[in-house]
Protein backbone atom coordinates (compact mmCIF):
# COMPACT_ATOMS: atom_id res chain seq x y z
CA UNK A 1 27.74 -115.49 111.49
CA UNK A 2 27.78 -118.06 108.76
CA UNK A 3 24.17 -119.98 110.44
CA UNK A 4 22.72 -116.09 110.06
CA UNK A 5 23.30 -115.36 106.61
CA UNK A 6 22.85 -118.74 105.47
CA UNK A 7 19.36 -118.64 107.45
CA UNK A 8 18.49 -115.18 105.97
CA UNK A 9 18.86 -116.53 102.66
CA UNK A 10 17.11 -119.42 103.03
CA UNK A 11 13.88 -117.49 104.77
CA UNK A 12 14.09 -115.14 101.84
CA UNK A 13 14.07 -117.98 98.84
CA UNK A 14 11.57 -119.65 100.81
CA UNK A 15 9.38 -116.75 101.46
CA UNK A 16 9.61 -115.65 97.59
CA UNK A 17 8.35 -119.63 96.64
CA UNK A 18 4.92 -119.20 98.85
CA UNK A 19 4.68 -115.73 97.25
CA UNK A 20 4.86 -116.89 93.93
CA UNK A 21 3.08 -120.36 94.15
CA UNK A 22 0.01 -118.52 96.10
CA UNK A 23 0.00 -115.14 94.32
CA UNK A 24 -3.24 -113.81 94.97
CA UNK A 25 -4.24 -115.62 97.56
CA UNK A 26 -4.53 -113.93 100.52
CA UNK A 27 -5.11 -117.01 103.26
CA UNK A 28 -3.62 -119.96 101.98
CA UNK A 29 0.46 -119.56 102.48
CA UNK A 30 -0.08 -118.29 106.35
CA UNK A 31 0.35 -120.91 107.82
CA UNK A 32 3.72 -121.92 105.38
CA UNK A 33 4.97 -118.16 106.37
CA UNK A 34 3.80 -118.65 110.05
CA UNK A 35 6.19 -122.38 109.86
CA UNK A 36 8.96 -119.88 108.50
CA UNK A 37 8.89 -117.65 111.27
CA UNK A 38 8.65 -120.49 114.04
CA UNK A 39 12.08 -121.80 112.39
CA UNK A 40 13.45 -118.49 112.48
CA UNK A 41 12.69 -117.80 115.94
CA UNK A 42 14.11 -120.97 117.05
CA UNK A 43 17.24 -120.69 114.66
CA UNK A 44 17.85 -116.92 116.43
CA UNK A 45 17.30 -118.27 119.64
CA UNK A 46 20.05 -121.70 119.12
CA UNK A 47 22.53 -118.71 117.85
CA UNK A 48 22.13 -116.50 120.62
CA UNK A 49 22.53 -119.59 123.12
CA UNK A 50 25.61 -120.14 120.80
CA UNK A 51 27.12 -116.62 121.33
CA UNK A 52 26.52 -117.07 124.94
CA UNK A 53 28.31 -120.55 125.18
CA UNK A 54 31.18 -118.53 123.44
CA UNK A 55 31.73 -116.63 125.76
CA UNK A 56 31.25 -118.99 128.63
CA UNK A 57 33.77 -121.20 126.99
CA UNK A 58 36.55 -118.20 126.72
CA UNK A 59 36.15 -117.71 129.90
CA UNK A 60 36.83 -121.28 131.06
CA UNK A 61 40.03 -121.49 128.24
CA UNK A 62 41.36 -118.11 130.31
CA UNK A 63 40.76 -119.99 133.89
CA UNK A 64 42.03 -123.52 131.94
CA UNK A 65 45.56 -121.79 132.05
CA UNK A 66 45.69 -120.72 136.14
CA UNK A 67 43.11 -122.85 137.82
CA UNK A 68 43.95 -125.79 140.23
CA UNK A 69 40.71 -127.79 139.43
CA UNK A 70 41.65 -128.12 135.69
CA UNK A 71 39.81 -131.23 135.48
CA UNK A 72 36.29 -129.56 136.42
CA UNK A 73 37.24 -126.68 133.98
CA UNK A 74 37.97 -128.87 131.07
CA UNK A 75 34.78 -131.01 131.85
CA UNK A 76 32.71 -127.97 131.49
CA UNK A 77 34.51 -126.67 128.35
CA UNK A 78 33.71 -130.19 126.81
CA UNK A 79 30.06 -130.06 127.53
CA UNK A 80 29.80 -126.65 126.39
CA UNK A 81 31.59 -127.44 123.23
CA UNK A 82 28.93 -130.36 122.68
CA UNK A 83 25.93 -128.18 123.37
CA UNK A 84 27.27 -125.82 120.89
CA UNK A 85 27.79 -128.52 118.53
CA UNK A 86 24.26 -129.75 119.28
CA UNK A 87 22.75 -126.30 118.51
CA UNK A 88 24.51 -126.09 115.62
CA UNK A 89 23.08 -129.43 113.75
CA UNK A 90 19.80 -128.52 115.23
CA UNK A 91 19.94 -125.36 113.12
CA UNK A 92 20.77 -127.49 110.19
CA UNK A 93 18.01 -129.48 110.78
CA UNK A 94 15.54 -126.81 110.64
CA UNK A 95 16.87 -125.26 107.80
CA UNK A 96 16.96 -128.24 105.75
CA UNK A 97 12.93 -128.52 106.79
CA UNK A 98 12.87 -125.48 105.55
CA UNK A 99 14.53 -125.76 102.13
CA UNK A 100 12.74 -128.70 101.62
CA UNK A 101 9.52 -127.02 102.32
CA UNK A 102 9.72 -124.73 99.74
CA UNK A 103 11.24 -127.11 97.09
CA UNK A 104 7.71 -129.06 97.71
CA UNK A 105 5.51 -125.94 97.85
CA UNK A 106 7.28 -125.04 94.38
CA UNK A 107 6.16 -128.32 93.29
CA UNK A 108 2.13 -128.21 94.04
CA UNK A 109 0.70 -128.27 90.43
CA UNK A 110 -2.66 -127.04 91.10
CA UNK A 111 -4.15 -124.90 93.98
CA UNK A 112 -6.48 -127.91 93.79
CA UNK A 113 -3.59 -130.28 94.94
CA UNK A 114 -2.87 -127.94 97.67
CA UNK A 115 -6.44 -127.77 98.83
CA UNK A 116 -6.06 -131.58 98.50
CA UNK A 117 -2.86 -131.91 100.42
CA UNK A 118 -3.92 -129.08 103.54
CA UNK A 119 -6.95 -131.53 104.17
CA UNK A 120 -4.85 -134.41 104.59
CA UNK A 121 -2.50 -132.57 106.69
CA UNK A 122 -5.09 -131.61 109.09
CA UNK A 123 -7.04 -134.44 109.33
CA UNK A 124 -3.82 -136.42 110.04
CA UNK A 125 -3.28 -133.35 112.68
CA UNK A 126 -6.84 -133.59 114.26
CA UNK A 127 -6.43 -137.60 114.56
CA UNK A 128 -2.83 -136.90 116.21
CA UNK A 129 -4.82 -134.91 118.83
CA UNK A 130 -7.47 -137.02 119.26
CA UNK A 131 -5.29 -139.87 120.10
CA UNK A 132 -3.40 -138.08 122.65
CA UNK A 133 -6.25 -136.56 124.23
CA UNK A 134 -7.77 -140.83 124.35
CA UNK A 135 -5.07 -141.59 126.56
């Protein structure tokens, strides 16, 4: 519950700093909004594999108490408990990206600098795919 709020939040900041930085520009912060919506897809979809691991691992804490192969059980409830834990940093991760994101989007000082900065980006993108296509 705490990842979705927190995640809400963030999405809503962040969408409010491309809206403000690019007001009146109708092209430009797409593909910023279109990053915001790939981490919120994958953030949903880590918390919904969360929920479900929940509910795997109360299952396995009920069976923990009556089963004979306790062992097995507890090895399972372990590596569900890391996977959680796993989904749970990845979450962080992307949010951080995200907060980030927007602290350096609030930071362009020109539209010129942005212009600037997308050009890099993509050539730096193009060369990336051009290098894996070489091999």
């Amino acid at each position: 519950m705490r990842q979705a709020d927190v995640l809400t939040g963030i999405l809503e900041d962040y969408q409010s700093v491309v809206e403000t930085r690019f007001v009146g520009k109708h092209f430009t912060p797409i593909n910023y909004l279109n990053a915001a919506r790939t981490v919120q897809e994958h953030a949903i979809q880590n918390l919904t594999d969360i929920v479900a691991i929940g509910h795997s691992l109360s299952g396995l804490s009920r069976n923990l108490a009556v089963s004979d192969a306790i062992s097995k059980q507890a090895e399972l409830y372990q590596e569900q408990q890391t996977r959680m834990r796993t989904l749970l940093n990845e979450n962080t991760k992307l949010f951080n990206a995200l907060t980030e994101t927007a602290v350096e989007v609030a930071n362009i000082k020109s539209i010129s600098d942005f212009d600037r900065l997308d050009t890099m980006a993509r050539l730096v993108s193009l060369a990336r795919i051009a290098q894996q296509t070489g091999k």
